[in-house]
PDB file of N, CA and C in Angstrom:
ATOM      1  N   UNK A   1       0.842  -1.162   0.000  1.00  0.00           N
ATOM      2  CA  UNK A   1       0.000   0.000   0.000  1.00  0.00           C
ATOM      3  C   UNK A   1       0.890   1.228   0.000  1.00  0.00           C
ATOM      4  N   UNK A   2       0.467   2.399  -0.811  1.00  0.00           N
ATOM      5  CA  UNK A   2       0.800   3.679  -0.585  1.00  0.00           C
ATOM      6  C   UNK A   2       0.121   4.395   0.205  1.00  0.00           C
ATOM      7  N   UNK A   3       0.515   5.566   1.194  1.00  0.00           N
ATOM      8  CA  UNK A   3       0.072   6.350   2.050  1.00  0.00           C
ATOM      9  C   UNK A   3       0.671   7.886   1.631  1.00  0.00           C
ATOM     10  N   UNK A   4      -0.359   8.254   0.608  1.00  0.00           N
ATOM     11  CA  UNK A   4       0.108   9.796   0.515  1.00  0.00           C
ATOM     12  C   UNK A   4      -0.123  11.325   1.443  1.00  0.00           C
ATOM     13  N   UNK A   5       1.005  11.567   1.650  1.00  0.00           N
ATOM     14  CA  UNK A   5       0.813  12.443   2.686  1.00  0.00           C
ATOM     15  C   UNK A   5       0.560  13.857   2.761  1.00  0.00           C
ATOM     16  N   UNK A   6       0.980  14.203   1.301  1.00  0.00           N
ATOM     17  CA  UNK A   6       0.920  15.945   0.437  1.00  0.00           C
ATOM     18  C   UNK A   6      -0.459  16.238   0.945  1.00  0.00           C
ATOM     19  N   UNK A   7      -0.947  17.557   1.209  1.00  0.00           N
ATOM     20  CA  UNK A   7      -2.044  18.090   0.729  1.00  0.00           C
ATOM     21  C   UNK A   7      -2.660  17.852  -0.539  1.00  0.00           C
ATOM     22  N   UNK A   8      -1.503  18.301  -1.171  1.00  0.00           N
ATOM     23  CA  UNK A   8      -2.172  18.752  -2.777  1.00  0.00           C
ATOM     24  C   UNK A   8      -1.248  18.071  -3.213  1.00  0.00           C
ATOM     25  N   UNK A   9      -1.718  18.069  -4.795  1.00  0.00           N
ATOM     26  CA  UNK A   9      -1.063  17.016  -6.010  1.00  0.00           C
ATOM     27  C   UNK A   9       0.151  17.410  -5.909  1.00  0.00           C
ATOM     28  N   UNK A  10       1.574  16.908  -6.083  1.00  0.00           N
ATOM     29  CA  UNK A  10       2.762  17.398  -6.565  1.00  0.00           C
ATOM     30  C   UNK A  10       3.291  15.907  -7.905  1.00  0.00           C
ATOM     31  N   UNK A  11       4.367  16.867  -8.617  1.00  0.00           N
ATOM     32  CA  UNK A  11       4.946  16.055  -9.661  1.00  0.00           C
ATOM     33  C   UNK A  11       5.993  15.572  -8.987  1.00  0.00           C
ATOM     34  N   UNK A  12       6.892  16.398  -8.011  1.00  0.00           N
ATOM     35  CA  UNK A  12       7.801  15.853  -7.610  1.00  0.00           C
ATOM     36  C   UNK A  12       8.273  16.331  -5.997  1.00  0.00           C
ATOM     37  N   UNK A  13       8.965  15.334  -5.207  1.00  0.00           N
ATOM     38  CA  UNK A  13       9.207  15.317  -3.631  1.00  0.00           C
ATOM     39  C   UNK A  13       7.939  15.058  -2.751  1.00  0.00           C
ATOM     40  N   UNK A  14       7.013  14.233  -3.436  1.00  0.00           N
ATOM     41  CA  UNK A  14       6.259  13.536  -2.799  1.00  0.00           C
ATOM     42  C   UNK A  14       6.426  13.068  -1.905  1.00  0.00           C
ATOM     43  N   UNK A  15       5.576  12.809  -0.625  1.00  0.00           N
ATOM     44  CA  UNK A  15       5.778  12.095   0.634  1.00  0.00           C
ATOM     45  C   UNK A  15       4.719  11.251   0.865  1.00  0.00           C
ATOM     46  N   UNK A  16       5.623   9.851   0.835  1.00  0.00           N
ATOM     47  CA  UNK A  16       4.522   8.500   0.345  1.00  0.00           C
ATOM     48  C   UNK A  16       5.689   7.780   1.450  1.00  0.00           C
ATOM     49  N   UNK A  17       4.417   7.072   2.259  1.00  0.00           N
ATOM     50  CA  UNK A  17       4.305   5.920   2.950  1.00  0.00           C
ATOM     51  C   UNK A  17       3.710   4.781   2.695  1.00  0.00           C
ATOM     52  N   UNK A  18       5.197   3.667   2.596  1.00  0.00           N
ATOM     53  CA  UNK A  18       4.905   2.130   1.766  1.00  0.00           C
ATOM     54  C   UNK A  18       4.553   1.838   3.114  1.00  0.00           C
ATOM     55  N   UNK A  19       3.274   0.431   3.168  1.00  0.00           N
ATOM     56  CA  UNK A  19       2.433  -0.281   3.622  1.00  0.00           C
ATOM     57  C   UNK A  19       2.702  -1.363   3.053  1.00  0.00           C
ATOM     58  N   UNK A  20       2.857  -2.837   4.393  1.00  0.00           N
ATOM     59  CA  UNK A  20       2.541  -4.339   4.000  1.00  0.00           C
ATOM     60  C   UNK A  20       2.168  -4.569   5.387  1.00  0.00           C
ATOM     61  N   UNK A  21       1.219  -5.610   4.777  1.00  0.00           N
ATOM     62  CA  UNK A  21       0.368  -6.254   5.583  1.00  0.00           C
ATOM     63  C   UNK A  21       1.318  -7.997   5.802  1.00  0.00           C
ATOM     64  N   UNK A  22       1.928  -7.760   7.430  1.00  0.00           N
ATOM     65  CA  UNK A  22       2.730  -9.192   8.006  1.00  0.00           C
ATOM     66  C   UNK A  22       1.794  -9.855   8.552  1.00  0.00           C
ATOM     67  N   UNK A  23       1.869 -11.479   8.147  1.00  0.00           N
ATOM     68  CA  UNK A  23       1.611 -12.240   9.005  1.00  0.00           C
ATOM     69  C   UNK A  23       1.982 -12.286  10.123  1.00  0.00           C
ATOM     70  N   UNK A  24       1.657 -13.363  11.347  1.00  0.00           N
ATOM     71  CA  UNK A  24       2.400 -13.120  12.454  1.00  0.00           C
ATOM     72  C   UNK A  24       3.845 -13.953  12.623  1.00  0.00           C
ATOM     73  N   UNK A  25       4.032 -14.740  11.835  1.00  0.00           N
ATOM     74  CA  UNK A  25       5.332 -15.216  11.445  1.00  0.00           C
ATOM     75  C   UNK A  25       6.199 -14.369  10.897  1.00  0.00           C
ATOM     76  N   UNK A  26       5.747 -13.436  10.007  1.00  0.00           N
ATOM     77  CA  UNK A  26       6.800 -12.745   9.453  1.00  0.00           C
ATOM     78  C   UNK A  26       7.005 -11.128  10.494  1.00  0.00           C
ATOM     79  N   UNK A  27       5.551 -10.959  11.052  1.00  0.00           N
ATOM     80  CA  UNK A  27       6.024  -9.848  12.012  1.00  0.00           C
ATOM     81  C   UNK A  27       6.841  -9.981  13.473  1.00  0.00           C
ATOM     82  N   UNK A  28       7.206 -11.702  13.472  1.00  0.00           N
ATOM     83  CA  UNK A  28       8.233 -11.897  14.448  1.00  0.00           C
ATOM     84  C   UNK A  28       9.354 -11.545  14.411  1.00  0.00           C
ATOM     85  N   UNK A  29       9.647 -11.945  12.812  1.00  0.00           N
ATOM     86  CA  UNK A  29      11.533 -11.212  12.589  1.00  0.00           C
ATOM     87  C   UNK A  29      11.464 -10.423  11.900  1.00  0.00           C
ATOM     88  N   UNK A  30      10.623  -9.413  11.397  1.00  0.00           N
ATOM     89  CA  UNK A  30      10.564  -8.264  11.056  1.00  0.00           C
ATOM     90  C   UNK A  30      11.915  -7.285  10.837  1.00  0.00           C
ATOM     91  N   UNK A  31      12.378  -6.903  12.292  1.00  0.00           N
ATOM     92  CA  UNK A  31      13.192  -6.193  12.694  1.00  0.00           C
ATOM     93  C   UNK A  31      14.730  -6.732  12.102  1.00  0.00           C
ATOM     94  N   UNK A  32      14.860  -8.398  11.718  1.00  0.00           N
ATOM     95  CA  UNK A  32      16.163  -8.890  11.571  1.00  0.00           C
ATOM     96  C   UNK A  32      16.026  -8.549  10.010  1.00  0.00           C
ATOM     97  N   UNK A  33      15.223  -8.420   9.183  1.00  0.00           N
ATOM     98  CA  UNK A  33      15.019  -8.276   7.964  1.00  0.00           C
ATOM     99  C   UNK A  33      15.413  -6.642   7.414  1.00  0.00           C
ATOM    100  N   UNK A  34      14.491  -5.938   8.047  1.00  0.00           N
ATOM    101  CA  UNK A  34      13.984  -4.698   8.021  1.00  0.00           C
ATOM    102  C   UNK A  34      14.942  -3.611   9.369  1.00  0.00           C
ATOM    103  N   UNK A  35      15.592  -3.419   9.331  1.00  0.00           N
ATOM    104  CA  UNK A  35      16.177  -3.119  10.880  1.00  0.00           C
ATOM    105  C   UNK A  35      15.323  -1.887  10.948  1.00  0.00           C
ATOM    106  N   UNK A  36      15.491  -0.877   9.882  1.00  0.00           N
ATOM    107  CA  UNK A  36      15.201   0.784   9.834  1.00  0.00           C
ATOM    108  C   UNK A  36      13.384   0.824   9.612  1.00  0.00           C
ATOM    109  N   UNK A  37      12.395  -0.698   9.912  1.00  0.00           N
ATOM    110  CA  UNK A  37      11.314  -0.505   9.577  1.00  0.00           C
ATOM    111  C   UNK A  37      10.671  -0.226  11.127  1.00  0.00           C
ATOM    112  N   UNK A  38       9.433   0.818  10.691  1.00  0.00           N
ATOM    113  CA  UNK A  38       8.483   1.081  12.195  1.00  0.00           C
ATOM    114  C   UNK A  38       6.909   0.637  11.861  1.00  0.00           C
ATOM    115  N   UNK A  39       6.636  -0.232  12.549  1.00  0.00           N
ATOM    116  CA  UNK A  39       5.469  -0.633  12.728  1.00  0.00           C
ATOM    117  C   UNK A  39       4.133  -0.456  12.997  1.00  0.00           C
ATOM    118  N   UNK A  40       3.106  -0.149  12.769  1.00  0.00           N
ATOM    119  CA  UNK A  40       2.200   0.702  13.098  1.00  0.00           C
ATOM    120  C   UNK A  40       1.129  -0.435  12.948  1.00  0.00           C
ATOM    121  N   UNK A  41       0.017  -0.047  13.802  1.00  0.00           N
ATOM    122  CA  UNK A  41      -1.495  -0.655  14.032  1.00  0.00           C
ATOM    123  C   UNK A  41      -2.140   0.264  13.437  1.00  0.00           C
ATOM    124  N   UNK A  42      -2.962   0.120  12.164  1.00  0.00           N
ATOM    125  CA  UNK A  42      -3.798   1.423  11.764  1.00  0.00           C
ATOM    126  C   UNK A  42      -5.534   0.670  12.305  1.00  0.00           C
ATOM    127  N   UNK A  43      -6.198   1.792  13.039  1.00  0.00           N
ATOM    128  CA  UNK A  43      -7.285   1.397  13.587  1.00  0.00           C
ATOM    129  C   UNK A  43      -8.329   1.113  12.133  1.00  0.00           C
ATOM    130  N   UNK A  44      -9.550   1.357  11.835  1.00  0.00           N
ATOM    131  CA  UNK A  44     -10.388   0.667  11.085  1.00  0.00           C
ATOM    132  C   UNK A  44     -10.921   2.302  10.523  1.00  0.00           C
ATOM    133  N   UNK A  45     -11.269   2.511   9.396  1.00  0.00           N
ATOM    134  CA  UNK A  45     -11.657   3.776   8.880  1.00  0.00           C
ATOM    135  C   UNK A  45     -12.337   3.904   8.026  1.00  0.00           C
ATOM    136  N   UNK A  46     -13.773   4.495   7.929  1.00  0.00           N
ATOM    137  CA  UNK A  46     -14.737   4.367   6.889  1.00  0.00           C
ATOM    138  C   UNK A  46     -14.407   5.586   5.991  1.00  0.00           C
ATOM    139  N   UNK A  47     -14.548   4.558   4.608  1.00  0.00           N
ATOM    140  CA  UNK A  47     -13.770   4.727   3.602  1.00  0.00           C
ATOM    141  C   UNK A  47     -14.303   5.133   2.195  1.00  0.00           C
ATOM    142  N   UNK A  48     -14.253   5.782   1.119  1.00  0.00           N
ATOM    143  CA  UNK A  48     -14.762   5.607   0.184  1.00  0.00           C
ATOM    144  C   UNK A  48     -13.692   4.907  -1.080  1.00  0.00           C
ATOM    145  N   UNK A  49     -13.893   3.838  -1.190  1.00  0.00           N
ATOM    146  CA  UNK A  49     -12.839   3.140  -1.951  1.00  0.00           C
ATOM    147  C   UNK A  49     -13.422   2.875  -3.642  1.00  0.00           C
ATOM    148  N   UNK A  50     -12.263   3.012  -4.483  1.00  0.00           N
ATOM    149  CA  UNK A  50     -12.864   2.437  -5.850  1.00  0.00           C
ATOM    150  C   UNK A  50     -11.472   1.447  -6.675  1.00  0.00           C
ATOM    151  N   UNK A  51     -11.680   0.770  -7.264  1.00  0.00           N
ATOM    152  CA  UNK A  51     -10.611   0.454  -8.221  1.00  0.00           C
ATOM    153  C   UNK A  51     -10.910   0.370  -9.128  1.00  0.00           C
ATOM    154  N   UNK A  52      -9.354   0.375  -9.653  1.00  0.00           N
ATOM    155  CA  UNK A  52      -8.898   0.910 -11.363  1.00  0.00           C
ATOM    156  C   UNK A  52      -8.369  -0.136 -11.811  1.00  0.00           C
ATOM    157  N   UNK A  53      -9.169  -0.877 -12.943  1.00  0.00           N
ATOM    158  CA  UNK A  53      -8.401  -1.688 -13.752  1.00  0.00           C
ATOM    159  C   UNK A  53      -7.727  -0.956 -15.131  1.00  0.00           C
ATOM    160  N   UNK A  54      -6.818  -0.894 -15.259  1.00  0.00           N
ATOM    161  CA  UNK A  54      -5.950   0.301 -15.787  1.00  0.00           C
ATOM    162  C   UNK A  54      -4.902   0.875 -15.658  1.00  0.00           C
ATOM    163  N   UNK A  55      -4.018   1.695 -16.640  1.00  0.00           N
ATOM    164  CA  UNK A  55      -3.385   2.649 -16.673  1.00  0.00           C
ATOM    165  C   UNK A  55      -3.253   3.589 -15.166  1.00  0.00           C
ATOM    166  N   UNK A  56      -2.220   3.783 -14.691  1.00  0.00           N
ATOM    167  CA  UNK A  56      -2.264   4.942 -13.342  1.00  0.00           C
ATOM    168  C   UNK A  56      -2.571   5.881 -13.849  1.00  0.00           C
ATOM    169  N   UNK A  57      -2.495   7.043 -15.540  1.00  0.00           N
ATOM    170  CA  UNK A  57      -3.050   7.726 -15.934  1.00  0.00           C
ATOM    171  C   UNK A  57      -4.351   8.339 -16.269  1.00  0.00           C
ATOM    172  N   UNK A  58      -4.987   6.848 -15.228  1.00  0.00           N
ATOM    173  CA  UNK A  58      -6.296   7.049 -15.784  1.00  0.00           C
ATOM    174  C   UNK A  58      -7.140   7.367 -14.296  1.00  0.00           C
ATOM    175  N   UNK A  59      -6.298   7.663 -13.175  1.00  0.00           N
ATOM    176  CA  UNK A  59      -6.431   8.128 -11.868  1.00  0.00           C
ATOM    177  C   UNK A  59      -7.176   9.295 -11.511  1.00  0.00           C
ATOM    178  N   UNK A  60      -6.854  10.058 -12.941  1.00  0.00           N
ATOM    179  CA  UNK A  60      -7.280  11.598 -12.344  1.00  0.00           C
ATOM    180  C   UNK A  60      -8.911  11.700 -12.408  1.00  0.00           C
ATOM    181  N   UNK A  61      -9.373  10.922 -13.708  1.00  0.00           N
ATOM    182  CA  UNK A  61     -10.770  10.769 -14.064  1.00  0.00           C
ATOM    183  C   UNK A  61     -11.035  10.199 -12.639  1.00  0.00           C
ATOM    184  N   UNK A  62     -10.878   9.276 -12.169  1.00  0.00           N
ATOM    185  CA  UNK A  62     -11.399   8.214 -10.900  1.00  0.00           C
ATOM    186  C   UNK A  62     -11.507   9.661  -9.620  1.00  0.00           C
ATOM    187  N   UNK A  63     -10.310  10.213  -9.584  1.00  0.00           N
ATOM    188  CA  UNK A  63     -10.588  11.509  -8.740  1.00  0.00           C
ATOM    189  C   UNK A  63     -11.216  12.709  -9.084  1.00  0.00           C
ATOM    190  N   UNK A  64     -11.557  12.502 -10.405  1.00  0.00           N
ATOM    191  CA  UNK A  64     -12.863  13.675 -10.572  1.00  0.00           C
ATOM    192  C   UNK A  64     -14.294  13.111 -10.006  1.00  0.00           C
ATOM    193  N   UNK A  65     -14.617  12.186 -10.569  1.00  0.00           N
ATOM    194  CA  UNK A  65     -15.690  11.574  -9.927  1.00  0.00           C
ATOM    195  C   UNK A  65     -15.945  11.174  -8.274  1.00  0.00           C
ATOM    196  N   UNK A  66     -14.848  10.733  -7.892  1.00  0.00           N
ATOM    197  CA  UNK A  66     -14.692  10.478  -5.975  1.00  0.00           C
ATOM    198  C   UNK A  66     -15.337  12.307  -5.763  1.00  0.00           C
ATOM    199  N   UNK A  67     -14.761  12.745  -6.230  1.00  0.00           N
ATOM    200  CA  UNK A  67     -14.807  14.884  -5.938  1.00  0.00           C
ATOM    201  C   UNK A  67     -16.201  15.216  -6.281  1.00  0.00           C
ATOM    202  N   UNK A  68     -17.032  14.249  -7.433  1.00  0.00           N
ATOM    203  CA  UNK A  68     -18.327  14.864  -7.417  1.00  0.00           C
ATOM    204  C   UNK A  68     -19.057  14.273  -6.520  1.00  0.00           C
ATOM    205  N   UNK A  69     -18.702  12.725  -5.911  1.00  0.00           N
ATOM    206  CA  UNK A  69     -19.433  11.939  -5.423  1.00  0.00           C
ATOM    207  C   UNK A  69     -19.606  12.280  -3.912  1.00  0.00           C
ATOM    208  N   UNK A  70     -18.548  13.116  -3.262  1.00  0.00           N
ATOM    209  CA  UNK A  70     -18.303  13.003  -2.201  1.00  0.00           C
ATOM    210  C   UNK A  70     -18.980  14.612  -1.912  1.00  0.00           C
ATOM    211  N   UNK A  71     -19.305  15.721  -2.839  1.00  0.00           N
ATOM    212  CA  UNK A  71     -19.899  16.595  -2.938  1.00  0.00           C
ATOM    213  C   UNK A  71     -21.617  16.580  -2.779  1.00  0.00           C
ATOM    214  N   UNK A  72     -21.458  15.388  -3.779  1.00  0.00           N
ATOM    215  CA  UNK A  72     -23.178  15.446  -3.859  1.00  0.00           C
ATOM    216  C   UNK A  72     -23.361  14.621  -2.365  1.00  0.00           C
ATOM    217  N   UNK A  73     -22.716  13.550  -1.751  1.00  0.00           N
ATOM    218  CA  UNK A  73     -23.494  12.745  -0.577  1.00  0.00           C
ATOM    219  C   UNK A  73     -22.870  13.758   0.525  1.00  0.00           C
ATOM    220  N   UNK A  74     -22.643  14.750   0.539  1.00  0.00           N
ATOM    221  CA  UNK A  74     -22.334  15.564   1.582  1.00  0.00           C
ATOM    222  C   UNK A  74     -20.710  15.279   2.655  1.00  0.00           C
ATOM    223  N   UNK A  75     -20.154  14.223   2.224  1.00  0.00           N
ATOM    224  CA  UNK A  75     -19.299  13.771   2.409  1.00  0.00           C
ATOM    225  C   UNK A  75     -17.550  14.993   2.981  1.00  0.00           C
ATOM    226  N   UNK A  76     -16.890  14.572   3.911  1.00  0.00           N
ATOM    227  CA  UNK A  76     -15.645  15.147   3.720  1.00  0.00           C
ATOM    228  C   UNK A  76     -14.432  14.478   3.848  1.00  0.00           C
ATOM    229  N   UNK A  77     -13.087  14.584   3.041  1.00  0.00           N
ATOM    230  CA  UNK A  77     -11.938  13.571   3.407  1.00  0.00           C
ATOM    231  C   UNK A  77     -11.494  13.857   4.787  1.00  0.00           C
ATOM    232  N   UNK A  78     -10.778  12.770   5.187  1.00  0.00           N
ATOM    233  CA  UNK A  78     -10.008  13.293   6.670  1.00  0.00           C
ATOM    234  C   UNK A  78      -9.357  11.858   6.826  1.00  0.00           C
ATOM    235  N   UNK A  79      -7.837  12.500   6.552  1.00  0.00           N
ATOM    236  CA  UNK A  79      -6.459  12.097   6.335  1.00  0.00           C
ATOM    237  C   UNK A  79      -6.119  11.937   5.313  1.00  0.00           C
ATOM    238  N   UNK A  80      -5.605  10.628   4.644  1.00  0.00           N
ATOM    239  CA  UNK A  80      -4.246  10.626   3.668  1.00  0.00           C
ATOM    240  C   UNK A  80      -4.929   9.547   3.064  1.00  0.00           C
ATOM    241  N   UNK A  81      -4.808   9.797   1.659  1.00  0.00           N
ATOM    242  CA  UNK A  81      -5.416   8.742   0.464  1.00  0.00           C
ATOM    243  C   UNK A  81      -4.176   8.120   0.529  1.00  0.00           C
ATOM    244  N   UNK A  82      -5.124   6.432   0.304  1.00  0.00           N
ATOM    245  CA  UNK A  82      -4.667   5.278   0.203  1.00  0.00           C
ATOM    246  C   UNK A  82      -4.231   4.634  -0.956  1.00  0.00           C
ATOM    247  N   UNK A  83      -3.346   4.233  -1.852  1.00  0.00           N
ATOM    248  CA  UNK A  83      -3.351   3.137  -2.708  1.00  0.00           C
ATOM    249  C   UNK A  83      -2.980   1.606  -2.614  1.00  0.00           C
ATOM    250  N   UNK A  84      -3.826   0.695  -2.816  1.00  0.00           N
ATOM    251  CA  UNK A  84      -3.245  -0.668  -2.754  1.00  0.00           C
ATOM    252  C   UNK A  84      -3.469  -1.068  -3.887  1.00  0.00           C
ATOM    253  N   UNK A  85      -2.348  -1.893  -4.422  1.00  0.00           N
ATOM    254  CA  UNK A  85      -1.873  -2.298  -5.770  1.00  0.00           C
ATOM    255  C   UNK A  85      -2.190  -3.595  -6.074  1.00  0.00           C
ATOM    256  N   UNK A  86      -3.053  -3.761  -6.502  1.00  0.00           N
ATOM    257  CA  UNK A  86      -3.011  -5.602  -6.370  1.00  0.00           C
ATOM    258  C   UNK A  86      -2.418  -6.106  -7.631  1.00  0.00           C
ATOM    259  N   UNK A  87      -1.262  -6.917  -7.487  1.00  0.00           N
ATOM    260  CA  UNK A  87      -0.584  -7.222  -8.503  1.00  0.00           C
ATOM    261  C   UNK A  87       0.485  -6.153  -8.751  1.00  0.00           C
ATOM    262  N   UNK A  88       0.884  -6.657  -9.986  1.00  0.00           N
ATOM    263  CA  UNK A  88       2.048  -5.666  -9.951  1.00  0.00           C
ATOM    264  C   UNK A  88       1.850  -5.304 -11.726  1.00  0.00           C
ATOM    265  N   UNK A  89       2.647  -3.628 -11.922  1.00  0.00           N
ATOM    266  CA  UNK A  89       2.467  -3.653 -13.227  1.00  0.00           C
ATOM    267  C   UNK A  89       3.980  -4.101 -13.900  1.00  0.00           C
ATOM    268  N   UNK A  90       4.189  -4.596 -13.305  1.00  0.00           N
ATOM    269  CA  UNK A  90       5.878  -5.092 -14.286  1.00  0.00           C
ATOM    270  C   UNK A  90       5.405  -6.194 -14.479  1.00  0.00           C
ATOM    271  N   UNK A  91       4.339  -7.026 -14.371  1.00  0.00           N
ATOM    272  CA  UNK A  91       3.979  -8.475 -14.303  1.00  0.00           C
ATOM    273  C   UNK A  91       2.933  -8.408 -15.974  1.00  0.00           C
ATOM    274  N   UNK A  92       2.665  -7.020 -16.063  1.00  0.00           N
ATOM    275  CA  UNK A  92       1.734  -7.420 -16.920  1.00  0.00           C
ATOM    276  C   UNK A  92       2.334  -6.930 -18.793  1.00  0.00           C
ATOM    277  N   UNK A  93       1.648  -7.791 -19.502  1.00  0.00           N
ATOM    278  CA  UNK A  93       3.149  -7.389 -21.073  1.00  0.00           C
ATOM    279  C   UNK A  93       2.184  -6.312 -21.530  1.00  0.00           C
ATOM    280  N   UNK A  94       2.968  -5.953 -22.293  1.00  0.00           N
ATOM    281  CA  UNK A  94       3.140  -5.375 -23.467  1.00  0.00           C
ATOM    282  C   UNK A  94       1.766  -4.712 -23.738  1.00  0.00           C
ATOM    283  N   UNK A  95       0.978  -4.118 -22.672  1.00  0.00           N
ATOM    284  CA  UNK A  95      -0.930  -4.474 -23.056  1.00  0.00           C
ATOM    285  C   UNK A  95      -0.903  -2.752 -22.750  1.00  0.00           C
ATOM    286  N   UNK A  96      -2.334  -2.149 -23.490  1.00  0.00           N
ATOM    287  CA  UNK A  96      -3.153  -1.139 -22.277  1.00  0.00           C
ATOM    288  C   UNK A  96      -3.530  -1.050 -21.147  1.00  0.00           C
ATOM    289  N   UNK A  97      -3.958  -2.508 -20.496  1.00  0.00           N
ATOM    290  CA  UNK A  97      -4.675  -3.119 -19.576  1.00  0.00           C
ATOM    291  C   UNK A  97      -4.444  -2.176 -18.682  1.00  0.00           C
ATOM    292  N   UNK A  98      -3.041  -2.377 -17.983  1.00  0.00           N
ATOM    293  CA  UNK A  98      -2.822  -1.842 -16.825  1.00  0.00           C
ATOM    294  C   UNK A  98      -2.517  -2.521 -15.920  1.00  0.00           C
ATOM    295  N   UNK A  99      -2.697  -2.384 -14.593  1.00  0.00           N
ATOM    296  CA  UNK A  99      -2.978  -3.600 -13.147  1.00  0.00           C
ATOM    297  C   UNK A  99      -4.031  -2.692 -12.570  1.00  0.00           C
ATOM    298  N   UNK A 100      -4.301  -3.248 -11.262  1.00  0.00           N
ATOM    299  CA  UNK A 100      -5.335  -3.155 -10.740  1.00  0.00           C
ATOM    300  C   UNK A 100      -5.183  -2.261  -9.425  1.00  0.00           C
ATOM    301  N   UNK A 101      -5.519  -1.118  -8.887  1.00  0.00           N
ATOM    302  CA  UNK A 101      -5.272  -0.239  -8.124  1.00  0.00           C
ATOM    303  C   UNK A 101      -6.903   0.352  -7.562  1.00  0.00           C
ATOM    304  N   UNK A 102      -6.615   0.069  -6.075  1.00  0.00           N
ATOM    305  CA  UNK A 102      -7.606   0.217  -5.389  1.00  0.00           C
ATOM    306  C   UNK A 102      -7.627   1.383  -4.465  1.00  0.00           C
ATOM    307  N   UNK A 103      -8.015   2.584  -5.044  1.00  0.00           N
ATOM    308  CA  UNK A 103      -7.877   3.447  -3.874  1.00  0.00           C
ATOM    309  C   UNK A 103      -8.885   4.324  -2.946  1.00  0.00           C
ATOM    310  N   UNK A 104      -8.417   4.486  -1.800  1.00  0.00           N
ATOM    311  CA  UNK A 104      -9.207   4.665  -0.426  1.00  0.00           C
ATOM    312  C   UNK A 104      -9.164   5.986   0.129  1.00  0.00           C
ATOM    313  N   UNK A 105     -10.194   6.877  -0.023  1.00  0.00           N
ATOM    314  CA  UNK A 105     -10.359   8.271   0.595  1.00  0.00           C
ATOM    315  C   UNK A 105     -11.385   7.789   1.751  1.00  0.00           C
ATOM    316  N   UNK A 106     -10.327   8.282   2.999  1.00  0.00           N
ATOM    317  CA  UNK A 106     -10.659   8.367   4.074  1.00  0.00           C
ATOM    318  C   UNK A 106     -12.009   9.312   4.432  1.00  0.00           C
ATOM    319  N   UNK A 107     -13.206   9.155   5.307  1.00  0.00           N
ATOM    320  CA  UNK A 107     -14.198  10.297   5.225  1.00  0.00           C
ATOM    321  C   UNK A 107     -13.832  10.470   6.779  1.00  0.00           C
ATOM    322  N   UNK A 108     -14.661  11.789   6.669  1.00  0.00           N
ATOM    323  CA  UNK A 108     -14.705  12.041   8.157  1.00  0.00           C
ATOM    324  C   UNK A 108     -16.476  11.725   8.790  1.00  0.00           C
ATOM    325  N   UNK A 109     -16.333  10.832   9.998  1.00  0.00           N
ATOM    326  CA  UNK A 109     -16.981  10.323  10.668  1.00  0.00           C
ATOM    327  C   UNK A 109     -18.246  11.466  10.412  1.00  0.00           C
ATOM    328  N   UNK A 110     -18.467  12.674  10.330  1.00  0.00           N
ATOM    329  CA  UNK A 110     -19.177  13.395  10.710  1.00  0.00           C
ATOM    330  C   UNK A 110     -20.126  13.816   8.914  1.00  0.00           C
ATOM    331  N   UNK A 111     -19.991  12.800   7.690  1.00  0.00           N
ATOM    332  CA  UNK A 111     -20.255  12.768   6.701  1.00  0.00           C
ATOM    333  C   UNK A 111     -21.792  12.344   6.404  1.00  0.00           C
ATOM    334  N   UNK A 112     -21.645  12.587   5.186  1.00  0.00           N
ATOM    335  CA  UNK A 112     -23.610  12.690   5.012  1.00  0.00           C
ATOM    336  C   UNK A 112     -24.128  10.985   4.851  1.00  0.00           C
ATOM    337  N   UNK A 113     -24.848  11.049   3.492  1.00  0.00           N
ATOM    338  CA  UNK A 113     -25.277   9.598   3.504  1.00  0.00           C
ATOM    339  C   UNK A 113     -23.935   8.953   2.655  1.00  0.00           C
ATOM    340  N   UNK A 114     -24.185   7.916   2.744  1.00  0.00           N
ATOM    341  CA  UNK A 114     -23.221   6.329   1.856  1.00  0.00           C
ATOM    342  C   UNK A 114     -23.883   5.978   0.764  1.00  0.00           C
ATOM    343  N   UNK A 115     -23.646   6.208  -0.385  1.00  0.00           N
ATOM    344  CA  UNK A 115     -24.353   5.575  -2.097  1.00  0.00           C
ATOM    345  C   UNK A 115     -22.793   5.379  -2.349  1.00  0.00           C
ATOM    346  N   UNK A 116     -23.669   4.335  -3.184  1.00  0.00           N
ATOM    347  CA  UNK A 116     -22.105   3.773  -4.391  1.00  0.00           C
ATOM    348  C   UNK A 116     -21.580   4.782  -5.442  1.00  0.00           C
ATOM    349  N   UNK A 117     -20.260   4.995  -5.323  1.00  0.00           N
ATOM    350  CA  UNK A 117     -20.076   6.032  -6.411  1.00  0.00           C
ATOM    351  C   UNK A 117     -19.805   5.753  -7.882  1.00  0.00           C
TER     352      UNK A 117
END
């Protein structure tokens, strides 16, 4: 997972926090692997999530629509958009396709109604 931390869009000096999800076998030796890694419990957060089968270029459309959707249900963000990647795009040839990218705008508890966007 990515954890973007900017306010606003930037092209470059982004501040992104990589995310994996350890078993409890692997979060035993963690530290012998990873020395410089810090660990975190993220509590549970209602979410407005969508994925992209596709191009990452094709992100911005997906965030025009989250922006109308979250307008019209009265909705507000609160914290740091999520990306989880399922799969990888070096895995996939020579295609348009893309891979598959699932991403998660955090709402704030105090938001209107829930419809599918």
């Amino acid at each position: 997972m990515a954890v973007y931390h900017d306010k606003e869009f930037k092209e470059e000096n982004v501040l992104i926090e990589v995310q994996v999800v350890l078993t409890e076998a692997e979060l035993s030796n963690v530290h012998l692997r990873m020395p410089t890694s810090t660990i975190k419990w993220l509590p549970a957060k209602t979410v407005a999530s969508v994925k992209l089968q596709g191009k990452p270029e094709e992100m911005t459309e997906v965030n025009t629509r989250v922006a109308e959707w979250l307008e019209a249900n009265q909705q507000k963000l609160k914290g740091a958009i999520v990306n989880m990647y399922h799969g990888s795009f070096s895995h996939i040839p020579n295609t348009d396709e893309g891979g598959t990218t699932e991403r998660c705008y955090p709402l704030s508890e105090e938001g209107g109604k829930h419809n599918e966007i």
